[in-house]
C-alpha atoms as a PDB file:
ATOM      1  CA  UNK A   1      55.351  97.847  29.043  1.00  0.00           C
ATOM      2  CA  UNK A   2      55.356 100.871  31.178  1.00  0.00           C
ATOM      3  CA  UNK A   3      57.432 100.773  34.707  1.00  0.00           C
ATOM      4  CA  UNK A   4      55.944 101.113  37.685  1.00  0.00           C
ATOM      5  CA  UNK A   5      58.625 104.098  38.193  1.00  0.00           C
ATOM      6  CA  UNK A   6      57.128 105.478  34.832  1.00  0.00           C
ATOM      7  CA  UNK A   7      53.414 105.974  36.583  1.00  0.00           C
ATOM      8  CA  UNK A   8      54.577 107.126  39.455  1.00  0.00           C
ATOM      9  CA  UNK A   9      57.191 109.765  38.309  1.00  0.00           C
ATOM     10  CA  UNK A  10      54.266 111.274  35.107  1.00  0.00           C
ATOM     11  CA  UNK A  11      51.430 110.823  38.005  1.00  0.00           C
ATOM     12  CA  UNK A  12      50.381 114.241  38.996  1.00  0.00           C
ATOM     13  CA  UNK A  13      53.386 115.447  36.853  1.00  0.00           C
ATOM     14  CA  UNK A  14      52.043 119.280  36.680  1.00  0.00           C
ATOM     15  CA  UNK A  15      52.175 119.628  40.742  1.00  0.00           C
ATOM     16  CA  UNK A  16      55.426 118.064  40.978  1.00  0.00           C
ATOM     17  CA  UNK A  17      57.016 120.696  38.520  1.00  0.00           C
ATOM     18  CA  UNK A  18      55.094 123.586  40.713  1.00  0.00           C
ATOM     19  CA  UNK A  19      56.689 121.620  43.813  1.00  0.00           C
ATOM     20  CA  UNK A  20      60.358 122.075  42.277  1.00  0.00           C
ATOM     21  CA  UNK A  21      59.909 125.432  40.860  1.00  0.00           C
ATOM     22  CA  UNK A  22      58.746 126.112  44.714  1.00  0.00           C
ATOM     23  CA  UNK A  23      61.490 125.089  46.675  1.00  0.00           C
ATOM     24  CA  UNK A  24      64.003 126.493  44.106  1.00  0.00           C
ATOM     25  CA  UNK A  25      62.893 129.819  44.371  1.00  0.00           C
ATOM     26  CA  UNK A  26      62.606 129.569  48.465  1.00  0.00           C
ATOM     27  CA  UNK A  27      66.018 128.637  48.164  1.00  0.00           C
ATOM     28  CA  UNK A  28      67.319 131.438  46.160  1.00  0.00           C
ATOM     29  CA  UNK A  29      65.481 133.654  48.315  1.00  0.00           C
ATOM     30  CA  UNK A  30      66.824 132.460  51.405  1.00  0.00           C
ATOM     31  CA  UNK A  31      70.169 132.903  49.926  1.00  0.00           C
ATOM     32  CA  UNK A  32      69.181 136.230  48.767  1.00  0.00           C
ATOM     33  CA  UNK A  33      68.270 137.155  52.305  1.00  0.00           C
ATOM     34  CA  UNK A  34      71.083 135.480  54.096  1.00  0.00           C
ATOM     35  CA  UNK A  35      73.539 137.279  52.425  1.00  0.00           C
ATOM     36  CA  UNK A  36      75.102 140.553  53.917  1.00  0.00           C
ATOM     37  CA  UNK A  37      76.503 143.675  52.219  1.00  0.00           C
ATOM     38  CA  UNK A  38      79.287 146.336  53.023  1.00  0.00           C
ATOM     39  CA  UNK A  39      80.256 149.820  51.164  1.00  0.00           C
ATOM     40  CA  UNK A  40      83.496 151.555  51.705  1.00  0.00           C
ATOM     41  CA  UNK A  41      84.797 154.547  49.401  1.00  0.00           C
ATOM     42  CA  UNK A  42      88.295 153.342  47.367  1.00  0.00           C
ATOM     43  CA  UNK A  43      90.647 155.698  45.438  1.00  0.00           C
ATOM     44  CA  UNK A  44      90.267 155.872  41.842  1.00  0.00           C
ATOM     45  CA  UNK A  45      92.819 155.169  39.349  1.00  0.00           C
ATOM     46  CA  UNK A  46      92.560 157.289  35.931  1.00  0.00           C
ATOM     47  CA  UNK A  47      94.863 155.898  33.777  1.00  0.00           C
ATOM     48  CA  UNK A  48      95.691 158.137  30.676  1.00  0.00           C
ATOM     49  CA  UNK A  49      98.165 158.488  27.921  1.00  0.00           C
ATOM     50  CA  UNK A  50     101.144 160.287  29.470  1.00  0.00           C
ATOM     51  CA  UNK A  51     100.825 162.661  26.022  1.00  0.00           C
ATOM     52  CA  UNK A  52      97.850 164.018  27.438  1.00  0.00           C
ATOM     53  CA  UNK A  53      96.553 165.786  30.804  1.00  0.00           C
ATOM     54  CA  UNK A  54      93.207 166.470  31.959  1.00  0.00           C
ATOM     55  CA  UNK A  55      91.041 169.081  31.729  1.00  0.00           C
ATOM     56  CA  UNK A  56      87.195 168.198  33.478  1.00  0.00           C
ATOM     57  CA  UNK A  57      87.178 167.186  37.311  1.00  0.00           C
ATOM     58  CA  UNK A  58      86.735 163.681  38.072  1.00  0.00           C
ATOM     59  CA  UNK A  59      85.470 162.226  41.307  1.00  0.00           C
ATOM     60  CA  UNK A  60      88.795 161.021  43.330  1.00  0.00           C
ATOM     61  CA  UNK A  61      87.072 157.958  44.647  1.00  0.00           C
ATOM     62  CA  UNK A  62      83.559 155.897  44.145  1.00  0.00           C
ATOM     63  CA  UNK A  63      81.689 154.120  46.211  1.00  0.00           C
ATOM     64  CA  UNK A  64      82.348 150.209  46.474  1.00  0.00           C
ATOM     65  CA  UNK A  65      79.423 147.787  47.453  1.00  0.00           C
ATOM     66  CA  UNK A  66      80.536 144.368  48.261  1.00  0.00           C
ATOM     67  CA  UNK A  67      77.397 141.287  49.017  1.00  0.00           C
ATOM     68  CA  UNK A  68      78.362 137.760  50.332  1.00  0.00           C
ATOM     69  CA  UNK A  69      78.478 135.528  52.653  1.00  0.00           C
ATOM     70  CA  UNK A  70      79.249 137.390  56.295  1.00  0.00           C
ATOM     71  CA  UNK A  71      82.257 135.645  57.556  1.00  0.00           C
ATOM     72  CA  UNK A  72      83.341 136.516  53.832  1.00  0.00           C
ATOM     73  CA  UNK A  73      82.790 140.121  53.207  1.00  0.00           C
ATOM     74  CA  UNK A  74      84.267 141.665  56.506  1.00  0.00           C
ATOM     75  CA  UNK A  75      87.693 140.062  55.727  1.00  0.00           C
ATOM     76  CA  UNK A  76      88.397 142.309  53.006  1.00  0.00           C
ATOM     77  CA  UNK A  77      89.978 145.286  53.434  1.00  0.00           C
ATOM     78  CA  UNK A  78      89.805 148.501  51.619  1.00  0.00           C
ATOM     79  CA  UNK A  79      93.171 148.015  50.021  1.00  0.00           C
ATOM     80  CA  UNK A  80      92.125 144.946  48.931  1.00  0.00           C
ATOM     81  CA  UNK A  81      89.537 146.360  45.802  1.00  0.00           C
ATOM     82  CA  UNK A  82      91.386 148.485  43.568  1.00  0.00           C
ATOM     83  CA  UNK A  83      89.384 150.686  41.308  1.00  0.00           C
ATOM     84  CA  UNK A  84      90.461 151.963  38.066  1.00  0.00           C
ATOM     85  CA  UNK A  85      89.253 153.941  34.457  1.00  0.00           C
ATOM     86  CA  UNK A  86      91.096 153.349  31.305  1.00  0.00           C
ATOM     87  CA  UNK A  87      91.643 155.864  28.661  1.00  0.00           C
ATOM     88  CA  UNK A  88      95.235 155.145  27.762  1.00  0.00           C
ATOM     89  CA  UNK A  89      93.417 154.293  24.167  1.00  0.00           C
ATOM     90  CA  UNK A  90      92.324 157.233  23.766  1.00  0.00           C
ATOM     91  CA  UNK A  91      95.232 159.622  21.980  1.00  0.00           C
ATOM     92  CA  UNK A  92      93.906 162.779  21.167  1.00  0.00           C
ATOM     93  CA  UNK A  93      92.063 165.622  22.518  1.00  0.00           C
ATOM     94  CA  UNK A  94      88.620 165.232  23.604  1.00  0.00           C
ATOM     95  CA  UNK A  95      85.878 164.207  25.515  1.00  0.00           C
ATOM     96  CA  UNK A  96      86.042 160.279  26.258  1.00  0.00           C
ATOM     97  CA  UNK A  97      84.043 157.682  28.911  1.00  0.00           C
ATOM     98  CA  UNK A  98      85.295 154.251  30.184  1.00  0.00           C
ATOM     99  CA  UNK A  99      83.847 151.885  32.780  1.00  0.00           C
ATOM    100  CA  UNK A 100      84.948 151.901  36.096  1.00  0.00           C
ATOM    101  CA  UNK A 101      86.781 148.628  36.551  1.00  0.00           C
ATOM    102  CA  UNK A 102      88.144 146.491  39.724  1.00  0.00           C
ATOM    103  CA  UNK A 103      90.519 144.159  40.742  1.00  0.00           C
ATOM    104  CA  UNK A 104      90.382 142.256  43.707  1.00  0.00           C
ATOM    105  CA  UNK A 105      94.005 141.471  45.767  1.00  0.00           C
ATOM    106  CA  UNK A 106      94.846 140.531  48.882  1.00  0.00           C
ATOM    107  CA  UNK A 107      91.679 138.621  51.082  1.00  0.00           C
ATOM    108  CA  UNK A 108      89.332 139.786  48.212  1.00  0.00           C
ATOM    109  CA  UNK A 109      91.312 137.321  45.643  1.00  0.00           C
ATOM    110  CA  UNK A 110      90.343 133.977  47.224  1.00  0.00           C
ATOM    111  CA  UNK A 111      86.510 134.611  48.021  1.00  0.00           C
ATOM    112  CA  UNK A 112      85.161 133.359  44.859  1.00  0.00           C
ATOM    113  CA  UNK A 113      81.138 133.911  45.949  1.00  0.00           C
ATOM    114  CA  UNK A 114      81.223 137.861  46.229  1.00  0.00           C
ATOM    115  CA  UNK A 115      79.107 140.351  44.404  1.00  0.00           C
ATOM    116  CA  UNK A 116      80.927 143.810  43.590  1.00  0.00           C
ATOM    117  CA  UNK A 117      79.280 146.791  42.685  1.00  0.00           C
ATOM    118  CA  UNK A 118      81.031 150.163  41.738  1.00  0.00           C
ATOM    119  CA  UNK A 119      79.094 153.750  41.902  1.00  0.00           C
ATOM    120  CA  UNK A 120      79.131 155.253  39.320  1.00  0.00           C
ATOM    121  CA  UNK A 121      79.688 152.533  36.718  1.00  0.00           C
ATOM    122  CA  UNK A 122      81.467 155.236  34.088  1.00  0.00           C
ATOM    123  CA  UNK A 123      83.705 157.670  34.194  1.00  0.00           C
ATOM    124  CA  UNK A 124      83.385 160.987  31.444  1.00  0.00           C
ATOM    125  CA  UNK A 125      86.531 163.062  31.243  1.00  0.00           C
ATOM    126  CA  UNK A 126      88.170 165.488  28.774  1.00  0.00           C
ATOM    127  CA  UNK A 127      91.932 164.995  27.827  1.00  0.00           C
ATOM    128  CA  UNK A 128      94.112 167.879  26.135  1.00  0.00           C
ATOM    129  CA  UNK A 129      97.496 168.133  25.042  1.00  0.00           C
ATOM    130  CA  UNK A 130     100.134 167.864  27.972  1.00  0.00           C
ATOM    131  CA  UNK A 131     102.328 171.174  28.244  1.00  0.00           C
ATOM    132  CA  UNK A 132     105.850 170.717  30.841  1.00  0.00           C
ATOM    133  CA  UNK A 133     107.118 174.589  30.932  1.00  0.00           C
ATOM    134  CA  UNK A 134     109.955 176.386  33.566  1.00  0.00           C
ATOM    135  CA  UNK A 135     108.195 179.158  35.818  1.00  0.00           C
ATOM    136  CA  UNK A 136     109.666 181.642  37.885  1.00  0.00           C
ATOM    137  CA  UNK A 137     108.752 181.353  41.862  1.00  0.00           C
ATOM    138  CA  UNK A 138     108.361 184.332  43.487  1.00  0.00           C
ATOM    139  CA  UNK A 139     107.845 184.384  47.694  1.00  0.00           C
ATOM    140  CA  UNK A 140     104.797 185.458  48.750  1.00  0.00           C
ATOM    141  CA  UNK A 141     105.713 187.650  51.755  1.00  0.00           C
ATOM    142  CA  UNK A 142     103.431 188.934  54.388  1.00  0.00           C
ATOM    143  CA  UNK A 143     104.188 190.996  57.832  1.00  0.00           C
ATOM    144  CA  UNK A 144     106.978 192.855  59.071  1.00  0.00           C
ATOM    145  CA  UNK A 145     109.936 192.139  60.906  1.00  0.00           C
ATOM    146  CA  UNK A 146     110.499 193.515  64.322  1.00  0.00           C
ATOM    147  CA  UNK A 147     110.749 196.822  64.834  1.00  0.00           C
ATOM    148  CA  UNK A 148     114.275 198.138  63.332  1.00  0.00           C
ATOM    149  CA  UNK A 149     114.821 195.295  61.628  1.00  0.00           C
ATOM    150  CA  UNK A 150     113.825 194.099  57.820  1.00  0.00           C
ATOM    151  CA  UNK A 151     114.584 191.358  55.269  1.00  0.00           C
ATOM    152  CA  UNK A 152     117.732 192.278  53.642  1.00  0.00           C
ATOM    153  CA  UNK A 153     117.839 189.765  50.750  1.00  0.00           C
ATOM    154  CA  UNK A 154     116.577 185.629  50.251  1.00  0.00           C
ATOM    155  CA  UNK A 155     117.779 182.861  48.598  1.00  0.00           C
ATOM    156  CA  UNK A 156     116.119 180.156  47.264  1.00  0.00           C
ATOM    157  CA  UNK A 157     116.719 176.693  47.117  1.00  0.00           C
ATOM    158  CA  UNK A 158     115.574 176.568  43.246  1.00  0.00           C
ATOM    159  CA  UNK A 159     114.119 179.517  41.329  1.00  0.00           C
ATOM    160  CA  UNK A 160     112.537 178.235  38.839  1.00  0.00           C
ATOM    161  CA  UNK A 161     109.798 175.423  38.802  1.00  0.00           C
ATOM    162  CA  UNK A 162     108.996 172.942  36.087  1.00  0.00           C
ATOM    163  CA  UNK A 163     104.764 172.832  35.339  1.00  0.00           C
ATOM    164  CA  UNK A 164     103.230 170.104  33.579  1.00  0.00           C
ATOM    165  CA  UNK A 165      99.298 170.413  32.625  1.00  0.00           C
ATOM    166  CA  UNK A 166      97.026 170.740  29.524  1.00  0.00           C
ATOM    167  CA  UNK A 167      98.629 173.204  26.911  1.00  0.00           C
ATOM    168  CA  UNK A 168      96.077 175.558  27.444  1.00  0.00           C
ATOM    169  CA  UNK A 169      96.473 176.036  31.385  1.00  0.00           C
ATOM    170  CA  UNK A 170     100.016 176.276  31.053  1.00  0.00           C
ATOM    171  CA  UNK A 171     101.249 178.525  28.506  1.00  0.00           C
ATOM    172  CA  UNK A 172      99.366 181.456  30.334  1.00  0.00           C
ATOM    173  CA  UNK A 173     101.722 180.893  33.449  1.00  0.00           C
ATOM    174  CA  UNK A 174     103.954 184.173  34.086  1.00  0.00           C
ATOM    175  CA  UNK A 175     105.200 182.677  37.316  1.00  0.00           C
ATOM    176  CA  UNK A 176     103.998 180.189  40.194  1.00  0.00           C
ATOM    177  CA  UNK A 177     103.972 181.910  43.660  1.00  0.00           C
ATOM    178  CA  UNK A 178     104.685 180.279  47.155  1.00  0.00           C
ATOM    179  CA  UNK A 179     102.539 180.106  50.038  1.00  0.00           C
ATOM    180  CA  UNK A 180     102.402 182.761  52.574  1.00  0.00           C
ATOM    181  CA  UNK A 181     105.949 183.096  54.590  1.00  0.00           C
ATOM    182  CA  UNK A 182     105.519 185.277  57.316  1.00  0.00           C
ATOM    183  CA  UNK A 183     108.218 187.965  58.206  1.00  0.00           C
ATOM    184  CA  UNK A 184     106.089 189.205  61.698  1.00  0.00           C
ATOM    185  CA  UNK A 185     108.164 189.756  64.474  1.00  0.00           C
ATOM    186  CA  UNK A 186     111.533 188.011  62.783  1.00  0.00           C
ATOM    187  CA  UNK A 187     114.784 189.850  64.219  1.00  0.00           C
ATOM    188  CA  UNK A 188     117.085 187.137  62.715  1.00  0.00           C
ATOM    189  CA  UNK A 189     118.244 185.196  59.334  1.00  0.00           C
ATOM    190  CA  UNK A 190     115.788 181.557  59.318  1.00  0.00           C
ATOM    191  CA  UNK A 191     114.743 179.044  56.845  1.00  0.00           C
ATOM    192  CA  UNK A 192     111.715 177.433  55.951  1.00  0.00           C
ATOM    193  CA  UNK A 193     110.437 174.735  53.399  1.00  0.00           C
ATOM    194  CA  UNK A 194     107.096 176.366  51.814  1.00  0.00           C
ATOM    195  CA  UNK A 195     104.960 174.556  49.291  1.00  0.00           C
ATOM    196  CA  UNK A 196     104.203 175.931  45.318  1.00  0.00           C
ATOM    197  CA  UNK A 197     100.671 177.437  45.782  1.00  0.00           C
ATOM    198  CA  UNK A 198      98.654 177.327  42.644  1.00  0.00           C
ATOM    199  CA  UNK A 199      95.092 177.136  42.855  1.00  0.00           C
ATOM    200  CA  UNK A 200      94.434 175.570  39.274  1.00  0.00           C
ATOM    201  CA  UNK A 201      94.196 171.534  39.731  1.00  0.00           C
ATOM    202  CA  UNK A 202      95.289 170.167  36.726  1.00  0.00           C
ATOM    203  CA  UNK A 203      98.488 171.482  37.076  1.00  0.00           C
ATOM    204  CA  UNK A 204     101.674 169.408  38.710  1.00  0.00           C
ATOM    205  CA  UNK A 205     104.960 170.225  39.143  1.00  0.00           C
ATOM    206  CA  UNK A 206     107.637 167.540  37.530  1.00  0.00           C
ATOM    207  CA  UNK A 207     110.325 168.814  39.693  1.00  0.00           C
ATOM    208  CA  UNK A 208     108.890 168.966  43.112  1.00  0.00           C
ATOM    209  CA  UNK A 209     106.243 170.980  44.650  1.00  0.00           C
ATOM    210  CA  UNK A 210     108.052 172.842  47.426  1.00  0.00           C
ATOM    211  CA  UNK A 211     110.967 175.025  47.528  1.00  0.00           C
ATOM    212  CA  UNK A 212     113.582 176.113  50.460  1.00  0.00           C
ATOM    213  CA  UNK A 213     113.633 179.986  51.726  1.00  0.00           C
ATOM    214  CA  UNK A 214     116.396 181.500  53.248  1.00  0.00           C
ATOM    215  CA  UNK A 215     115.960 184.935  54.817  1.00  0.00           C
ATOM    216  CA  UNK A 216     118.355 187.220  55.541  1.00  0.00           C
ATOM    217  CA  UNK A 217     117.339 189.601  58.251  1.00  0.00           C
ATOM    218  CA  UNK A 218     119.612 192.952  59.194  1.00  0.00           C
ATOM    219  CA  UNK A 219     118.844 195.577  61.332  1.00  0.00           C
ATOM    220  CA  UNK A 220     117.411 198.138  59.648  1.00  0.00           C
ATOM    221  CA  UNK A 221     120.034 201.478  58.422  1.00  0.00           C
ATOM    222  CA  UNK A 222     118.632 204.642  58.225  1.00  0.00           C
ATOM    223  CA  UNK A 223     119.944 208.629  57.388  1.00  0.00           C
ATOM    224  CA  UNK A 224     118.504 211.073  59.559  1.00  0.00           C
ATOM    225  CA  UNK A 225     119.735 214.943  59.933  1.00  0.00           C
ATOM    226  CA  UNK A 226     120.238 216.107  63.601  1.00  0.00           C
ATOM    227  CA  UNK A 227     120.340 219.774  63.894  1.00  0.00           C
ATOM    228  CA  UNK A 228     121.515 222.762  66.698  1.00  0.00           C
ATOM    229  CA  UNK A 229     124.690 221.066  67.065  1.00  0.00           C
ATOM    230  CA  UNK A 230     126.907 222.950  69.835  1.00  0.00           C
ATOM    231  CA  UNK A 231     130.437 224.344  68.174  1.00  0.00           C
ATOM    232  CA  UNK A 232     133.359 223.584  70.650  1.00  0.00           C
ATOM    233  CA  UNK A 233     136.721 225.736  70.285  1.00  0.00           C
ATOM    234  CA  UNK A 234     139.628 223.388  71.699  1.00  0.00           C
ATOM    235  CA  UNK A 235     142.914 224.508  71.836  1.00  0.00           C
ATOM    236  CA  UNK A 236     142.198 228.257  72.175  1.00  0.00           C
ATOM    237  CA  UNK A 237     144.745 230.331  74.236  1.00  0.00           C
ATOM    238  CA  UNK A 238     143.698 231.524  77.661  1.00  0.00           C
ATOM    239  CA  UNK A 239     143.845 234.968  76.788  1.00  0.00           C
ATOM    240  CA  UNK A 240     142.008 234.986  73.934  1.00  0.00           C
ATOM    241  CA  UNK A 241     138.278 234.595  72.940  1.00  0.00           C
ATOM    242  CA  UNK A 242     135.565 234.332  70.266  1.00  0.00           C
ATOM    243  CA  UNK A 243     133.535 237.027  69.487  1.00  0.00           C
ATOM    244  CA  UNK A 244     130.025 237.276  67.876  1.00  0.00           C
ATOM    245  CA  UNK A 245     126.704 235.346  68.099  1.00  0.00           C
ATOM    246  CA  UNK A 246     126.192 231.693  69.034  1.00  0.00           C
ATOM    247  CA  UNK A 247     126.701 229.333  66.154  1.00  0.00           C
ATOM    248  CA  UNK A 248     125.128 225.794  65.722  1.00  0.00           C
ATOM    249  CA  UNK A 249     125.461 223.334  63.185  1.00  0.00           C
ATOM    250  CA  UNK A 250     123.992 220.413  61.617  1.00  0.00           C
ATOM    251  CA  UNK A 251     124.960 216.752  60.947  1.00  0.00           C
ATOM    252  CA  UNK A 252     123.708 214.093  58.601  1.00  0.00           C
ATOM    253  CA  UNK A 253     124.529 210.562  59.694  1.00  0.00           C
ATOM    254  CA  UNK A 254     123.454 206.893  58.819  1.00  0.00           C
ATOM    255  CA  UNK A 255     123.424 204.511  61.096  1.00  0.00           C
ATOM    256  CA  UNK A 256     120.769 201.542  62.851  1.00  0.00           C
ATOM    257  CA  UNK A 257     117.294 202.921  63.271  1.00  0.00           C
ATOM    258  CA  UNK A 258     117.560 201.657  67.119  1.00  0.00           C
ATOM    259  CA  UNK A 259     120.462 203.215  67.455  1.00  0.00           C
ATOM    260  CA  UNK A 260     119.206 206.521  66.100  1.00  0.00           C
ATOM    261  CA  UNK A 261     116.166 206.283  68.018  1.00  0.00           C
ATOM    262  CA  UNK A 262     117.913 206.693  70.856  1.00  0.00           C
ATOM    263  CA  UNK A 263     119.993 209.662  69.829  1.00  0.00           C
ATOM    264  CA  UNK A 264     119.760 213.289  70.668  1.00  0.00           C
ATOM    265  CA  UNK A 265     121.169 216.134  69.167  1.00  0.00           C
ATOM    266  CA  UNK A 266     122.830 216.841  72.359  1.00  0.00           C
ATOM    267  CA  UNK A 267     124.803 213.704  71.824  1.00  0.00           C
ATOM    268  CA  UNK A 268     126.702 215.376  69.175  1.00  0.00           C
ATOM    269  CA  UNK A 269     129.099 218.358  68.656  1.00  0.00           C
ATOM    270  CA  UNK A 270     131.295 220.211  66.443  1.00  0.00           C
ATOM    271  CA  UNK A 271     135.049 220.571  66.979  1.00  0.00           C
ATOM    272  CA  UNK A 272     136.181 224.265  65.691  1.00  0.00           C
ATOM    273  CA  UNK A 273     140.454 223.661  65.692  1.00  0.00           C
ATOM    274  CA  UNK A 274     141.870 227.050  67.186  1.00  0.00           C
ATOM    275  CA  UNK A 275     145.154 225.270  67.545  1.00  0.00           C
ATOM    276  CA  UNK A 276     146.588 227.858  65.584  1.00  0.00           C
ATOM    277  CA  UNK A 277     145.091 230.905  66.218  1.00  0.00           C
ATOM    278  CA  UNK A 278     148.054 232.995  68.703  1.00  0.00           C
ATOM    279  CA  UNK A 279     147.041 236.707  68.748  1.00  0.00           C
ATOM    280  CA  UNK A 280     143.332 238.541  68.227  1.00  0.00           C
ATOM    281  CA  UNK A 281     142.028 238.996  64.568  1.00  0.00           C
ATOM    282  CA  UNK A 282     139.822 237.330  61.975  1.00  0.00           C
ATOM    283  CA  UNK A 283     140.841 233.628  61.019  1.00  0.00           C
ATOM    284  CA  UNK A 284     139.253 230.770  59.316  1.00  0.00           C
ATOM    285  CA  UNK A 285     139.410 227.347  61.301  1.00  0.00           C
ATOM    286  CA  UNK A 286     138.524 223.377  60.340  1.00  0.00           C
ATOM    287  CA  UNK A 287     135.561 221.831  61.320  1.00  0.00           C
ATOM    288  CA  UNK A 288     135.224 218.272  62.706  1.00  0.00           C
ATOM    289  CA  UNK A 289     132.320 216.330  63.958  1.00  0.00           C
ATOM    290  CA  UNK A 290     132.128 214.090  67.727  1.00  0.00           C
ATOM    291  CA  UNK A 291     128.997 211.296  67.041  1.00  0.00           C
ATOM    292  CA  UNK A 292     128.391 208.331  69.052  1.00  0.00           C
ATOM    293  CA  UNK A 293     130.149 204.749  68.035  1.00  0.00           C
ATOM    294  CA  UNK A 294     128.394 202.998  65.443  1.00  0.00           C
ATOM    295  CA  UNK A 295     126.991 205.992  63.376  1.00  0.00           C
ATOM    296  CA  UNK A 296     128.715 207.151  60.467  1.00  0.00           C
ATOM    297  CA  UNK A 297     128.749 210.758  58.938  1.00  0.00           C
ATOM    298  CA  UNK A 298     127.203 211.495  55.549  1.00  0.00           C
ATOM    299  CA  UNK A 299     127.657 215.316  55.622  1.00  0.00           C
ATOM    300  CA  UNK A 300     127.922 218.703  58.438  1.00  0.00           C
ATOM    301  CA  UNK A 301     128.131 222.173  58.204  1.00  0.00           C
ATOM    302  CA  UNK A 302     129.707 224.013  58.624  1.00  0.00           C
ATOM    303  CA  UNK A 303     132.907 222.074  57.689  1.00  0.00           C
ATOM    304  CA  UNK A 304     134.873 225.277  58.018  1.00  0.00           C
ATOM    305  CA  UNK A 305     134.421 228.786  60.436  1.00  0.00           C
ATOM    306  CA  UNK A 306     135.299 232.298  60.231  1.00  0.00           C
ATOM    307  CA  UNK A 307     136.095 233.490  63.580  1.00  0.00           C
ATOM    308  CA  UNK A 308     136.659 236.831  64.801  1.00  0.00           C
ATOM    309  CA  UNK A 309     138.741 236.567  68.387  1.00  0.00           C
ATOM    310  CA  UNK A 310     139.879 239.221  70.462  1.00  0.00           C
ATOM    311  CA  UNK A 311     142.352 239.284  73.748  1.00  0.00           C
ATOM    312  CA  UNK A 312     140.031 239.198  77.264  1.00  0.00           C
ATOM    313  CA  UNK A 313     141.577 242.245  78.330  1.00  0.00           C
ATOM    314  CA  UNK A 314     140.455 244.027  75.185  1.00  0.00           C
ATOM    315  CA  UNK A 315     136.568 243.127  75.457  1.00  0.00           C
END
């Protein structure tokens, strides 16, 4: 015998089901619509066997869309979805893909209701043979000191750097230049820490990526010839006197270019010794150069004079 429960429940059965169906889909889209979403940009994590570098450019970061529940959603911090591609699998060289995967820490790990999307889903890459070589550095100077002065020598820190990359990129290394260190206008010994510059971005450098450069910085030594040097006679007697045409001289020093700069031949003579010479006649005398402090002689002439001197009285 049927229930009354029965007849109502299988009356109008077909409207009933409609009803349900109804109100289940008006209350997924209400949830659909209530919802709220977020995006934010996260770093991505390539993970790779350490045998092997890379050799295609991957994107650095992807785009992370998170959908929930409001008061849910804009708890969670960026640092709280970390993204990440696996290929540690993968050893050999070659082209390989992997799904972009998350984990969620932080706020992220106790909101069970949230919907996480990742752009793009995949990551393609190519892996080749890793390659760790030493490289000479060499400085990369531009500009000039101040004038009179110049780089004497440098020193630095470490001279040679260790490169790790695919084979391929690194075997054709010669040696890994600095960035630009600037000598313009220096008149004194510094130091500065200058970074490894190497355009090619699969490389790395194992033991560091900046070095230390020490400058040394003299004043600047030069030779320069000054010529019509005035000959002195010291130590000539009263009575007596040199005969003949005026002679000059020349002098070849080194010294500071500042210093030189700033010197005139008038600033120099030649010492003709007539200590000796007591009566008239023809003698031969030394030679000796005067210069200004700080300049040293290379070379003058004449080192040594014929003279031909003859009593006053006589002339």
């Amino acid at each position: 015998m049927r229930s009354r429960w029965t007849g109502i429940i299988e009356r109008n059965w077909p409207a009933k089901i409609i009803s349900v169906v109804a109100a289940i889909i008006l209350f997924l889209f209400y949830r659909a619509t209530s919802l709220e979403e977020r995006f934010f940009s996260v770093p991505l994590n390539i993970i790779i066997n350490e045998s092997y570098a890379l050799t295609s450019t991957v994107p650095s970061s992807v785009k992370v869309t998170l959908r929930g529940a409001e008061e849910n959603i804009f708890l969670i911090l960026e640092d709280d979805i970390e993204v990440y591609a696996d290929f540690s699998d993968h050893a050999s060289e070659g082209q390989f893909r992997a799904p972009v995967k998350f984990t969620k820490t932080g706020s992220a790990r106790s909101i069970e209701e949230l919907e996480i999307r990742i752009e793009p889903p995949e990551i393609i890459l190519e892996l080749e043979r890793k390659l760790s070589k030493p490289v000479i550095i060499e400085p990369l100077l531009t500009g000039y000191p101040k004038n009179g002065y110049e780089l004497d020598q440098y020193i630095l820190s470490t001279e040679v750097a260790i490169v790790e990359g695919p084979a391929s990129h690194v075997e054709q290394l010669e040696f890994i230049q600095t960035e630009e260190i600037s000598l313009d206008g220096r008149d004194e010994d510094f130091y500065v820490r200058t970074k490894l510059d190497v355009k090619d971005p699969y490389l790395s450098f194992s033991s560091g990526d900046s070095v230390g450069f020490q400058g040394v910085v003299t004043e600047t030594v030069i030779l320069k010839t000054f010529e019509d040097i005035g000959l002195i006679y010291i130590d000539l007697p009263p009575e007596l006197n040199v005969t003949g045409e005026d002679i000059t001289g020349t002098i070849k020093v080194q010294g500071k270019l500042l210093l030189l700069e700033e010197t005139a031949s008038s600033d120099f003579a030649l010492i003709a010794d007539c200590s000796g010479i007591e009566r008239a006649g023809e003698f031969v005398v030394e030679v000796s150069p005067i210069v200004p402090a700080g300049i040293a002689v290379l070379r003058y002439s004449p080192d040594t004079l014929r003279l031909n001197v003859q009593r006053i009285e006589d002339e």
